[in-house]
C-alpha atoms as a PDB file:
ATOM      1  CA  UNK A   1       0.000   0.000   0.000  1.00  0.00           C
ATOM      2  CA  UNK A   2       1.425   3.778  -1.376  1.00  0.00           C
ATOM      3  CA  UNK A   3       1.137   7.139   0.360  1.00  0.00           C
ATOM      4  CA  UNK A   4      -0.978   8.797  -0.776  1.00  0.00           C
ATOM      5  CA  UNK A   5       0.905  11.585  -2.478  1.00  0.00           C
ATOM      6  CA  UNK A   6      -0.833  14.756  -2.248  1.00  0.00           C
ATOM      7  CA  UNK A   7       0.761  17.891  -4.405  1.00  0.00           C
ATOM      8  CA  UNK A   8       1.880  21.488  -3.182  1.00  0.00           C
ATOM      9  CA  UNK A   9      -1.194  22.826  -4.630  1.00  0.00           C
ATOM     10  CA  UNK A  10      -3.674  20.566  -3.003  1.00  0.00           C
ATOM     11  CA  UNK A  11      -1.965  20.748   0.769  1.00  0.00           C
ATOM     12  CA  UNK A  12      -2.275  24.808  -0.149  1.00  0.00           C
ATOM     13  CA  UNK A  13      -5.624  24.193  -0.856  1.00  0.00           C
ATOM     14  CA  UNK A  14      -6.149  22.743   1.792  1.00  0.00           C
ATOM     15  CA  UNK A  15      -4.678  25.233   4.170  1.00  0.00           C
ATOM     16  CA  UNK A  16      -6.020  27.968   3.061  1.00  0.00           C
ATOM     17  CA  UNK A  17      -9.750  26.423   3.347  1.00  0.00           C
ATOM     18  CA  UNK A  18      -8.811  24.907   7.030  1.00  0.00           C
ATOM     19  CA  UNK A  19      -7.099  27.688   8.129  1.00  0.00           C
ATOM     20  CA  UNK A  20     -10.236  30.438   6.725  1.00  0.00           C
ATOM     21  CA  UNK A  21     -12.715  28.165   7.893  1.00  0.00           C
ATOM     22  CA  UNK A  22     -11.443  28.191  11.341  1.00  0.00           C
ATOM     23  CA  UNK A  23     -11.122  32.089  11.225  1.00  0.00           C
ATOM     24  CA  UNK A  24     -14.693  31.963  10.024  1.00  0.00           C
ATOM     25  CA  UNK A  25     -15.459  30.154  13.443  1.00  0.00           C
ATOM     26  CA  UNK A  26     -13.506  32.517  15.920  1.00  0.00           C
ATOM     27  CA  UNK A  27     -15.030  35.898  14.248  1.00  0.00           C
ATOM     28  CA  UNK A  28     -18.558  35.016  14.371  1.00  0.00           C
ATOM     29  CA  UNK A  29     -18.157  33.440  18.402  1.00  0.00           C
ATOM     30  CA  UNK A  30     -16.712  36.775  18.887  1.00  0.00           C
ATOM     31  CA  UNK A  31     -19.652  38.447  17.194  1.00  0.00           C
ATOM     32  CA  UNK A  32     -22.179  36.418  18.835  1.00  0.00           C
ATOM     33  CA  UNK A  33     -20.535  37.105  22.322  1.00  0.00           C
ATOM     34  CA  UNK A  34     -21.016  40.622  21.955  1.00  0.00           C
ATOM     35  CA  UNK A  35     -24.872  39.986  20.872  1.00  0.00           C
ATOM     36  CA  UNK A  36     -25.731  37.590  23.718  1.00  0.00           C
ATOM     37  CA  UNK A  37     -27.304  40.914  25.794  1.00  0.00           C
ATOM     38  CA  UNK A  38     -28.751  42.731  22.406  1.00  0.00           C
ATOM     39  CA  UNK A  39     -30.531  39.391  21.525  1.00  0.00           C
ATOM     40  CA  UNK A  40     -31.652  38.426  25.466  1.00  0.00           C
ATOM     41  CA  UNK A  41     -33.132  42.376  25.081  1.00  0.00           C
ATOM     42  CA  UNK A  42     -35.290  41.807  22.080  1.00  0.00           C
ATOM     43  CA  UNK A  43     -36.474  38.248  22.909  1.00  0.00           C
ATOM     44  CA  UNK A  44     -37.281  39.807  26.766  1.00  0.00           C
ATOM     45  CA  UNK A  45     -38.203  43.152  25.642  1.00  0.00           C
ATOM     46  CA  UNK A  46     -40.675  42.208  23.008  1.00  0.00           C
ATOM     47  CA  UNK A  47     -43.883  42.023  23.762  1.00  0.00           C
ATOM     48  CA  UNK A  48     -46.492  39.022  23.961  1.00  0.00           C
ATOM     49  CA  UNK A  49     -48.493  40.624  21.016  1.00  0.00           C
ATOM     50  CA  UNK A  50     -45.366  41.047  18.419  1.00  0.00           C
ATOM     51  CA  UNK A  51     -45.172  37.374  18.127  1.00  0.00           C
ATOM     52  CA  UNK A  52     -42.811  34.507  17.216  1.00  0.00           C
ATOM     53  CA  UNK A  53     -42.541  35.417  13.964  1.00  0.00           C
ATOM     54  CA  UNK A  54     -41.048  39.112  14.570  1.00  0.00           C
ATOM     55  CA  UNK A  55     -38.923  38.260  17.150  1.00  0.00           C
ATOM     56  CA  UNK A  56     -37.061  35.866  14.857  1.00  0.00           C
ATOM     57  CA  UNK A  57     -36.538  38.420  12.378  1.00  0.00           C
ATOM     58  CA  UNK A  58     -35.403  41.029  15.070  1.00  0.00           C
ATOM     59  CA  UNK A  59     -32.926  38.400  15.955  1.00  0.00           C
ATOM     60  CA  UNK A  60     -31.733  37.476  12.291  1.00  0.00           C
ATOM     61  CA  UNK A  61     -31.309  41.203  11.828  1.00  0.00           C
ATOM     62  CA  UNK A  62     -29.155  41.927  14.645  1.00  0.00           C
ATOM     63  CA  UNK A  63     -27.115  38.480  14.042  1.00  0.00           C
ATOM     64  CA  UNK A  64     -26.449  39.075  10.227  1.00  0.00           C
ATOM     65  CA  UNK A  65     -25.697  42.673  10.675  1.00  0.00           C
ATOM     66  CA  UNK A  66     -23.086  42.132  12.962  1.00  0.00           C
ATOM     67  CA  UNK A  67     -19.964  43.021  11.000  1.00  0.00           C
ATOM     68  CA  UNK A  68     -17.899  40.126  12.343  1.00  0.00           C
ATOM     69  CA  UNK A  69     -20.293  37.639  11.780  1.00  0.00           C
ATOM     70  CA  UNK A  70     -20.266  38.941   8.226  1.00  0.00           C
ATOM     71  CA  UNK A  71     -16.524  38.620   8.097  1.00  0.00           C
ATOM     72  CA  UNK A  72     -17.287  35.161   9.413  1.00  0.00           C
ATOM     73  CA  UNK A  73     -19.523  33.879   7.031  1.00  0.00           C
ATOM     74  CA  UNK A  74     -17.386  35.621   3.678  1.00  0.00           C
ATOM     75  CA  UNK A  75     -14.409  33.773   5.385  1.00  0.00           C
ATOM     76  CA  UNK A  76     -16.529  30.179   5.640  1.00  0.00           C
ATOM     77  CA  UNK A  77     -17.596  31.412   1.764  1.00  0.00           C
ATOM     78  CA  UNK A  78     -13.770  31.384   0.576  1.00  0.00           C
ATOM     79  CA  UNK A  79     -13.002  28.260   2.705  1.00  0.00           C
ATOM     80  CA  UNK A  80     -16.046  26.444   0.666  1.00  0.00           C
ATOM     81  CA  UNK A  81     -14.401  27.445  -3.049  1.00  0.00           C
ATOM     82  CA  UNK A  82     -11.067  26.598  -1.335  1.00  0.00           C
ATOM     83  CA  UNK A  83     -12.095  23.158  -0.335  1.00  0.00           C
ATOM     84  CA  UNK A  84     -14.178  22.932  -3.564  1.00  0.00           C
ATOM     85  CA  UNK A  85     -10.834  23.085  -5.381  1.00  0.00           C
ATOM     86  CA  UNK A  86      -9.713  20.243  -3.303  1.00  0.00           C
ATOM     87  CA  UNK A  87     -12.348  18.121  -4.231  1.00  0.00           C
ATOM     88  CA  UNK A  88     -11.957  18.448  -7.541  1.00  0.00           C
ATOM     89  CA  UNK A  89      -8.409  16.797  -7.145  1.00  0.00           C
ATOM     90  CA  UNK A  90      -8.690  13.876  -4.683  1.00  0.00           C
ATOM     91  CA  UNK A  91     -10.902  11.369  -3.132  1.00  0.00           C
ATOM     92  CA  UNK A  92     -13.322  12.928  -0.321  1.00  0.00           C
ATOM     93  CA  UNK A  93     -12.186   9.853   2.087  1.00  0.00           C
ATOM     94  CA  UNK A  94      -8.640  11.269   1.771  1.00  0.00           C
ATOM     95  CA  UNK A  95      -9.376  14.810   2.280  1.00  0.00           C
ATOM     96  CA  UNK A  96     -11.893  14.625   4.833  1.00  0.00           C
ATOM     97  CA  UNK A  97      -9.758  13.927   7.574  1.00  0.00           C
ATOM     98  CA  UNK A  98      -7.931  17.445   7.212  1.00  0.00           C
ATOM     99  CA  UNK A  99     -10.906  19.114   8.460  1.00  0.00           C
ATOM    100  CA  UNK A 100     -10.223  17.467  11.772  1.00  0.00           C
ATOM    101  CA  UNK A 101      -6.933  19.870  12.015  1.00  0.00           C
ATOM    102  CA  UNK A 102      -9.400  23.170  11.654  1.00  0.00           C
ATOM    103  CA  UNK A 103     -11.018  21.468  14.859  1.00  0.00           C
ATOM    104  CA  UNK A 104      -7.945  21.344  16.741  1.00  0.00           C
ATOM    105  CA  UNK A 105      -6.759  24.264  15.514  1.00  0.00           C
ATOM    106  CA  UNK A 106     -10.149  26.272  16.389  1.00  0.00           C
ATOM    107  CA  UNK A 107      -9.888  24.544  20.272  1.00  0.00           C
ATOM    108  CA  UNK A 108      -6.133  26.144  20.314  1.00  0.00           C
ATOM    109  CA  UNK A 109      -6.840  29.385  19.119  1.00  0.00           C
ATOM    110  CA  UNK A 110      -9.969  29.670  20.960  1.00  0.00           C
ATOM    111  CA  UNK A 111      -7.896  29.020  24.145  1.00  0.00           C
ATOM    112  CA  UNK A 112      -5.443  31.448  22.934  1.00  0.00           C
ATOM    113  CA  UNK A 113      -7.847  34.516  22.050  1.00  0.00           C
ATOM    114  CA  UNK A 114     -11.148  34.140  23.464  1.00  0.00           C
ATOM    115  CA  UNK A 115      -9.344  32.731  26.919  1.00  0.00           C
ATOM    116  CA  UNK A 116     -11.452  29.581  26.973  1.00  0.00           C
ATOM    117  CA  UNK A 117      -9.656  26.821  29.060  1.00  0.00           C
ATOM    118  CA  UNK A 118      -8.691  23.203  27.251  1.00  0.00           C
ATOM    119  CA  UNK A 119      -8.960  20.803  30.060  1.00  0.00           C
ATOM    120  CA  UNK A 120      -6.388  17.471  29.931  1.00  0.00           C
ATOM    121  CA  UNK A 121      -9.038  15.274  28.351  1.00  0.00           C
ATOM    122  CA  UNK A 122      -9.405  17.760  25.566  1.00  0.00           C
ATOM    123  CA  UNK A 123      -5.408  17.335  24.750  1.00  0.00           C
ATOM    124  CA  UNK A 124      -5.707  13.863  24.766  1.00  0.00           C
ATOM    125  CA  UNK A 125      -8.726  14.163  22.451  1.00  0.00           C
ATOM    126  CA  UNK A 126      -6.220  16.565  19.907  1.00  0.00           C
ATOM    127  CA  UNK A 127      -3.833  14.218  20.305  1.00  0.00           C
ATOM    128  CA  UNK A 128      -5.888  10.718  19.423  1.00  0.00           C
ATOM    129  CA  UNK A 129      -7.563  13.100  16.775  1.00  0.00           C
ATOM    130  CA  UNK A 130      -4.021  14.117  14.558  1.00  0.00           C
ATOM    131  CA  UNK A 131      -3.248  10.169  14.974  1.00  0.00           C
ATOM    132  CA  UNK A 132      -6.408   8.892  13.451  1.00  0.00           C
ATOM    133  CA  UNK A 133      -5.929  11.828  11.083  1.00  0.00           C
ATOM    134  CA  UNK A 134      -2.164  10.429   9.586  1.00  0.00           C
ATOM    135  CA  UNK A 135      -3.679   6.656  10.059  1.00  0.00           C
ATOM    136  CA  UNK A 136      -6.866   7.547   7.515  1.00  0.00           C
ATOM    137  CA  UNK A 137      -4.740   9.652   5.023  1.00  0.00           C
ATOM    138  CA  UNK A 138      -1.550   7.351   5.021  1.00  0.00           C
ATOM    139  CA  UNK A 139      -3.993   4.069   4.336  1.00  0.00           C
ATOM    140  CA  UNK A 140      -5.105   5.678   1.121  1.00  0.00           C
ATOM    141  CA  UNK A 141      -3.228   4.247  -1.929  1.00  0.00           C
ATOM    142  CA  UNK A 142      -2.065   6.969  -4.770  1.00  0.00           C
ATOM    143  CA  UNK A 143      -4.694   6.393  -7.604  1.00  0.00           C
ATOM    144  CA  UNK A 144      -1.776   7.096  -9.908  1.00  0.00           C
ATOM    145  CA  UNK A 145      -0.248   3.874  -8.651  1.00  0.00           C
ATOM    146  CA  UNK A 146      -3.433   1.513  -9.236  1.00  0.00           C
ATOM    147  CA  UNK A 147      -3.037   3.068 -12.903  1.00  0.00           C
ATOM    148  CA  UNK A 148       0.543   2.091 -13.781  1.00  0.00           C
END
């Protein structure tokens, strides 16, 4: 059984759409953290007679105009044509497992600038995660070699 032997272009590929995508997920939890008292206001402030229906639109309004959740979903937006790109050049089975490493990487960073706290079971998680990430990708055989 080959390596799989992935080309510069594909692991920049894939970079760029793990490492957007996991922007994409630390601007809009920083958006949403600074909506959590707008949004409690218009759910609490509203009253009985506006119904559901209004109050969800309130709270879509305030969400989506929120300039970092913008900036979050135009980053997830460039990760998708990113990862469409890397799609178009190898198997999904071997290029699903990269999106595991925007997971980790979104638990570090998230430690590192929202402050949250990774306990020890969480590192052990990381590290049992990047393992079964180089065990799925290295049992994939080159399709170049089945052809030869």
């Amino acid at each position: 059984m080959a390596k799989i032997k992935l080309k510069p272009s594909i692991y920049l590929n894939l970079a760029v759409s793990i490492f957007t995508g996991v922007f994409a997920q630390l601007f809009m939890k920083y958006g949403m953290s600074g909506l959590k008292k707008n949004i409690h206001l218009t759910v609490i402030g509203s009253d009985a007679s506006s119904g559901l229906f209004l109050k969800i639109i309130k709270i879509l309004f305030i969400i989506f105009t929120n300039k970092f959740v913008i900036i979050g979903i135009v980053l997830y937006l460039i990760s998708m044509f990113f990862w469409i790109s890397v799609l178009s050049k190898i198997d999904l089975s071997a290029a699903y497992p990269f999106v595991s490493i925007g997971v980790i990487l979104t638990v570090i960073l998230a430690a590192i600038t929202l402050h949250e706290s990774i306990p020890l079971l969480r590192w052990i998680g990381i590290f049992i995660t990047l393992s079964g990430v180089y065990l799925i990708v290295s049992s994939h055989q080159d399709n170049n070699d089945n052809n030869a």
